[in-house]
Protein backbone atom coordinates (compact mmCIF):
# COMPACT_ATOMS: atom_id res chain seq x y z
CA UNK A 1 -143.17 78.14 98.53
CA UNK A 2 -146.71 78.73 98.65
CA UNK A 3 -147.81 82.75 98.05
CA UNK A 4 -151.51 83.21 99.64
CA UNK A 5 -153.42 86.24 98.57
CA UNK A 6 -156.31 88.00 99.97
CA UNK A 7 -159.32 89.31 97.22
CA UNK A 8 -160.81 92.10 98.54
CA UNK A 9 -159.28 95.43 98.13
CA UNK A 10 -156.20 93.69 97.97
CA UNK A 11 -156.68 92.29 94.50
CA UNK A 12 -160.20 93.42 93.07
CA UNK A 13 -159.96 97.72 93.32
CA UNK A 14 -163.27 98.81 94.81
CA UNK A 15 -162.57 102.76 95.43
CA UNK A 16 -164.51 103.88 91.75
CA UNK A 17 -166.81 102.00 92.60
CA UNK A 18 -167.61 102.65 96.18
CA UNK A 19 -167.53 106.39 95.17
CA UNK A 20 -169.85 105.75 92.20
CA UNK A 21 -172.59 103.49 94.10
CA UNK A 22 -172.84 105.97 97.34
CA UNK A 23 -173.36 109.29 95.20
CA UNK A 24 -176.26 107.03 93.32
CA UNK A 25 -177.42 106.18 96.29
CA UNK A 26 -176.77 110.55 97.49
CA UNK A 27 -174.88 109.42 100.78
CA UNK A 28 -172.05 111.03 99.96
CA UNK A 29 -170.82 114.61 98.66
CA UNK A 30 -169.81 115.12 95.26
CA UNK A 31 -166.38 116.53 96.20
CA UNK A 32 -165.69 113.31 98.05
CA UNK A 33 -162.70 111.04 96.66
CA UNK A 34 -162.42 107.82 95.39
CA UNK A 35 -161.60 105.89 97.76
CA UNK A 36 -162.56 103.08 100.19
CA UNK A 37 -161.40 105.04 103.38
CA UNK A 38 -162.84 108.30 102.21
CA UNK A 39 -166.52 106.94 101.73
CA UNK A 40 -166.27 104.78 104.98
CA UNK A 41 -165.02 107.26 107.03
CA UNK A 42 -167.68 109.99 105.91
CA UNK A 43 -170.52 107.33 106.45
CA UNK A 44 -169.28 106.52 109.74
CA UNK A 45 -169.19 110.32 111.08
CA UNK A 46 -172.23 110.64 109.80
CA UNK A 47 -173.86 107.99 111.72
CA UNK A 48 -174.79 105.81 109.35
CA UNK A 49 -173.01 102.58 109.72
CA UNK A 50 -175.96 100.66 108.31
CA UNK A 51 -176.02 102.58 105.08
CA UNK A 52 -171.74 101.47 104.64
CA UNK A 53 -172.87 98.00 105.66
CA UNK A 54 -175.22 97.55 102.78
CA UNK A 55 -173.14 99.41 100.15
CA UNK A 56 -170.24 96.73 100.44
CA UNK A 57 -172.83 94.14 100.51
CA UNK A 58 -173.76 95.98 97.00
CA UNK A 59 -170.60 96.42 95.38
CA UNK A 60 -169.45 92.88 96.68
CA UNK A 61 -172.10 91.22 95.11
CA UNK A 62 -174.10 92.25 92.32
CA UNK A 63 -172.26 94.79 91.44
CA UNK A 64 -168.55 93.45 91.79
CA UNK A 65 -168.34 92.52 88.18
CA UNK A 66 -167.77 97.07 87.51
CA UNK A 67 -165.28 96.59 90.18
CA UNK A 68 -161.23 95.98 87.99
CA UNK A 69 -158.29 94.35 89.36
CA UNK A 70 -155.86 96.25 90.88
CA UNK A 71 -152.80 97.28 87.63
CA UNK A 72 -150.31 94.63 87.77
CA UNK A 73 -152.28 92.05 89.74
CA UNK A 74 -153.35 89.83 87.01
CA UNK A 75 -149.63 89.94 85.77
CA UNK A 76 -148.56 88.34 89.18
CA UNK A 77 -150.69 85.13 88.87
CA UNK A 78 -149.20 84.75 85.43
CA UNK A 79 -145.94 85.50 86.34
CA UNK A 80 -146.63 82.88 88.97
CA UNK A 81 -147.93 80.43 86.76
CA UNK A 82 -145.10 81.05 84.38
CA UNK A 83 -142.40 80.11 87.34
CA UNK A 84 -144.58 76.84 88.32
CA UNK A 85 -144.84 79.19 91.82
CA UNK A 86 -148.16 77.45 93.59
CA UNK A 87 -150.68 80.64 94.43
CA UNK A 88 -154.09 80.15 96.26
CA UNK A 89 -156.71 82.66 97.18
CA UNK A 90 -157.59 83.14 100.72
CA UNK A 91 -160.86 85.54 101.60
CA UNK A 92 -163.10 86.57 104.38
CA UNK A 93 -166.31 87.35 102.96
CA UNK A 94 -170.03 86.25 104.25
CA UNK A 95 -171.98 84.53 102.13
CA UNK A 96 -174.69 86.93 102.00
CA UNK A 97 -174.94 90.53 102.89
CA UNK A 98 -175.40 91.51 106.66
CA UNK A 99 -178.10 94.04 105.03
CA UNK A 100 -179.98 94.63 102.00
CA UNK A 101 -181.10 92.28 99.30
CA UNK A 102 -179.51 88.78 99.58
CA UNK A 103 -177.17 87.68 97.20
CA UNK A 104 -174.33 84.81 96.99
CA UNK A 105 -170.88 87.07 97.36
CA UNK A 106 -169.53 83.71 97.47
CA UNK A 107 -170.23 83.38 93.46
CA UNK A 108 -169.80 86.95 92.65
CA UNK A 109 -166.28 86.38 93.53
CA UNK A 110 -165.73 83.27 91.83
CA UNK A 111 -167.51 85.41 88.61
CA UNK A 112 -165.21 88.12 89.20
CA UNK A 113 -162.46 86.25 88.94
CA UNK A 114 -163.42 83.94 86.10
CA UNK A 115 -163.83 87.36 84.30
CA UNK A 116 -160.47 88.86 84.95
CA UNK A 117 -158.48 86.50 83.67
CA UNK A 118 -157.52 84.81 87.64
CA UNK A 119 -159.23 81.60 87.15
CA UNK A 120 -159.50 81.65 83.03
CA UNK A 121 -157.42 78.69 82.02
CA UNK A 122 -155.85 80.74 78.94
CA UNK A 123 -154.58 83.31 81.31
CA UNK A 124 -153.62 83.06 84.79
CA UNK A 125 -154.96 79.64 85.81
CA UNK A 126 -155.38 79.49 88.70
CA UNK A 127 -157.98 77.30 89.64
CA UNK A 128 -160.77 77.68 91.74
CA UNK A 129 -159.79 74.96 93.82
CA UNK A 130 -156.99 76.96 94.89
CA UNK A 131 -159.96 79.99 95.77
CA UNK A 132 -160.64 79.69 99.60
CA UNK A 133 -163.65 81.89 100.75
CA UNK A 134 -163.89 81.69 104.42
CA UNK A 135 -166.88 82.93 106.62
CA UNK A 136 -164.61 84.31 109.25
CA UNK A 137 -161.73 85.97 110.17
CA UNK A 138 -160.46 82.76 112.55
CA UNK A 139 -160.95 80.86 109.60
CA UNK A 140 -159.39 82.69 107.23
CA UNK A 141 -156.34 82.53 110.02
CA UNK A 142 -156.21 78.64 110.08
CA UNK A 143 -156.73 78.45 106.15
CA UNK A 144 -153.54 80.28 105.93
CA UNK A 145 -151.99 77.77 108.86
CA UNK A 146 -153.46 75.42 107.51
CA UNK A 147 -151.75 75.28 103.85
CA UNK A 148 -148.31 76.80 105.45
CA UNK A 149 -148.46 79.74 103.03
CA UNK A 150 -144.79 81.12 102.60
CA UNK A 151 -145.97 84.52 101.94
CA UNK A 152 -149.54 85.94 102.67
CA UNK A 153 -150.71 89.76 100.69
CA UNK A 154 -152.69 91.44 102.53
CA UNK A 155 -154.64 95.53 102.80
CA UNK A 156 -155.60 95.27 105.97
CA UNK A 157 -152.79 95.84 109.31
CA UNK A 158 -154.77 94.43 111.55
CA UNK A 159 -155.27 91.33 110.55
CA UNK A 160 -150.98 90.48 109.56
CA UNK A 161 -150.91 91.48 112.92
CA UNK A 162 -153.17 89.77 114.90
CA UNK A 163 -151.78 87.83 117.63
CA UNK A 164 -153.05 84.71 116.10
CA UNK A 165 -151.66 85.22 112.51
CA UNK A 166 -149.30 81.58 111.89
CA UNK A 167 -146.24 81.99 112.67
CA UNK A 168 -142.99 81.35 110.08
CA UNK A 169 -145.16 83.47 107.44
CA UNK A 170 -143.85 86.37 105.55
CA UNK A 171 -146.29 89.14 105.76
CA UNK A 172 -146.39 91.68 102.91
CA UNK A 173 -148.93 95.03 103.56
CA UNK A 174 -150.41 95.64 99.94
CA UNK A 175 -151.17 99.57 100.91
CA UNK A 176 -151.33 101.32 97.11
CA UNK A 177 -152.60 104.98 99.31
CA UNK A 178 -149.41 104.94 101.83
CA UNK A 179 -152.14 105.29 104.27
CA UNK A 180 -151.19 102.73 107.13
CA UNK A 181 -148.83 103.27 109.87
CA UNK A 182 -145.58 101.51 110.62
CA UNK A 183 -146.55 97.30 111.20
CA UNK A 184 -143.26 95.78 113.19
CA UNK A 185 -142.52 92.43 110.93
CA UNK A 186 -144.54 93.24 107.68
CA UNK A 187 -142.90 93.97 104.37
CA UNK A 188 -145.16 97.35 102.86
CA UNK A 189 -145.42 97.32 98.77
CA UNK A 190 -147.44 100.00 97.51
CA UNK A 191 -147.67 98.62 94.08
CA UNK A 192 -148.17 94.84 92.67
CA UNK A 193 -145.02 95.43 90.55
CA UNK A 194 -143.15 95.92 94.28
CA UNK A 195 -144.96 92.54 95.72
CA UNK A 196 -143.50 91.10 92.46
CA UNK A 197 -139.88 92.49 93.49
CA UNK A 198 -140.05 91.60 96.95
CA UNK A 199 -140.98 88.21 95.89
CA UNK A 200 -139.03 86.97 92.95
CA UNK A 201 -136.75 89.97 92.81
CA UNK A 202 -137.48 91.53 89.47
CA UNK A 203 -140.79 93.00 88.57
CA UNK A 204 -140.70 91.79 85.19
């Protein structure tokens, strides 16, 4: 068994801060929601795709470290720790922002989760040789080939389905909102106590 995870929005919770960043930056109404979709969506109506570009470039870099883990996440790598269960890390992230000021998102990650208690040795351990930050979607593909991940944790649909997704996986949809539609072949948790159920049965 190998479980693979994917970082953002999957483990690190962005939708505060998303909210937060665009209302400082007044792109966004006050009576808009926190959440990822809800801020994308209204920049993208509006037109202003570059403005959504640089804000994730923001909140992915410099200002990841206000972002927290999604509840129950750190208590998975423990748990997986505790059960000798290997766990790696497998993102798709640039190393620098398409837009806006240029910083390492590379690092910022690897801060973020030195910080909350993923890669601190006195909590969940896991080590950040086990943290796999690819430049691409393809790549992030053939990582997960690549290591023959028994399970793979994912937010996004679209990529546990894409044609070239290895094969002999099982796919579980992290999807906390209940916002994505039905995806033939992919186990949906809503919560990381249900990842930890569908996993290893129990959620304690």
């Amino acid at each position: 068994m190998l479980i693979g995870v994917d970082l953002d929005n999957t483990i690190v919770r962005y939708d505060e801060l998303l909210r937060a960043e665009a209302l400082r930056r007044k792109l966004i109404p006050e009576s808009l929601p926190a959440s990822k979709q809800a801020v994308r969506d209204w920049l993208r109506r509006a037109g202003q795709e570059d403005d959504w570009t640089e804000l994730q470039g923001c909140v992915y870099g410099p200002r990841m470290r206000d972002a927290g883990p999604f509840p129950g996440a750190l208590e998975f790598f423990v748990r997986c720790r505790e059960l000798a269960v290997p766990v790696c890390i497998i993102s798709h992230r640039t190393r620098f922002p398409y837009r806006g000021e240029s910083h390492d998102l590379h690092q910022a990650a690897r801060d973020w989760l030195a910080a909350n208690g993923i890669c601190d040795p006195h909590r969940a351990g896991l080590g950040l040789d086990r943290v796999y930050l690819e430049l691409t979607k393809q790549d992030k593909l053939a990582r997960i080939g690549q290591l023959a991940c028994s399970h793979f944790i994912d937010d996004l649909p679209e990529f546990l389905g894409d044609p070239a997704f290895p094969h002999g996986v099982r796919k579980i949809l992290f999807d906390p909102a209940g916002a994505c539609g039905d995806c033939a072949g992919v186990a949906r948790a809503a919560s990381w106590r249900e990842i930890q159920r569908l996993i290893f049965g129990t959620e304690a």
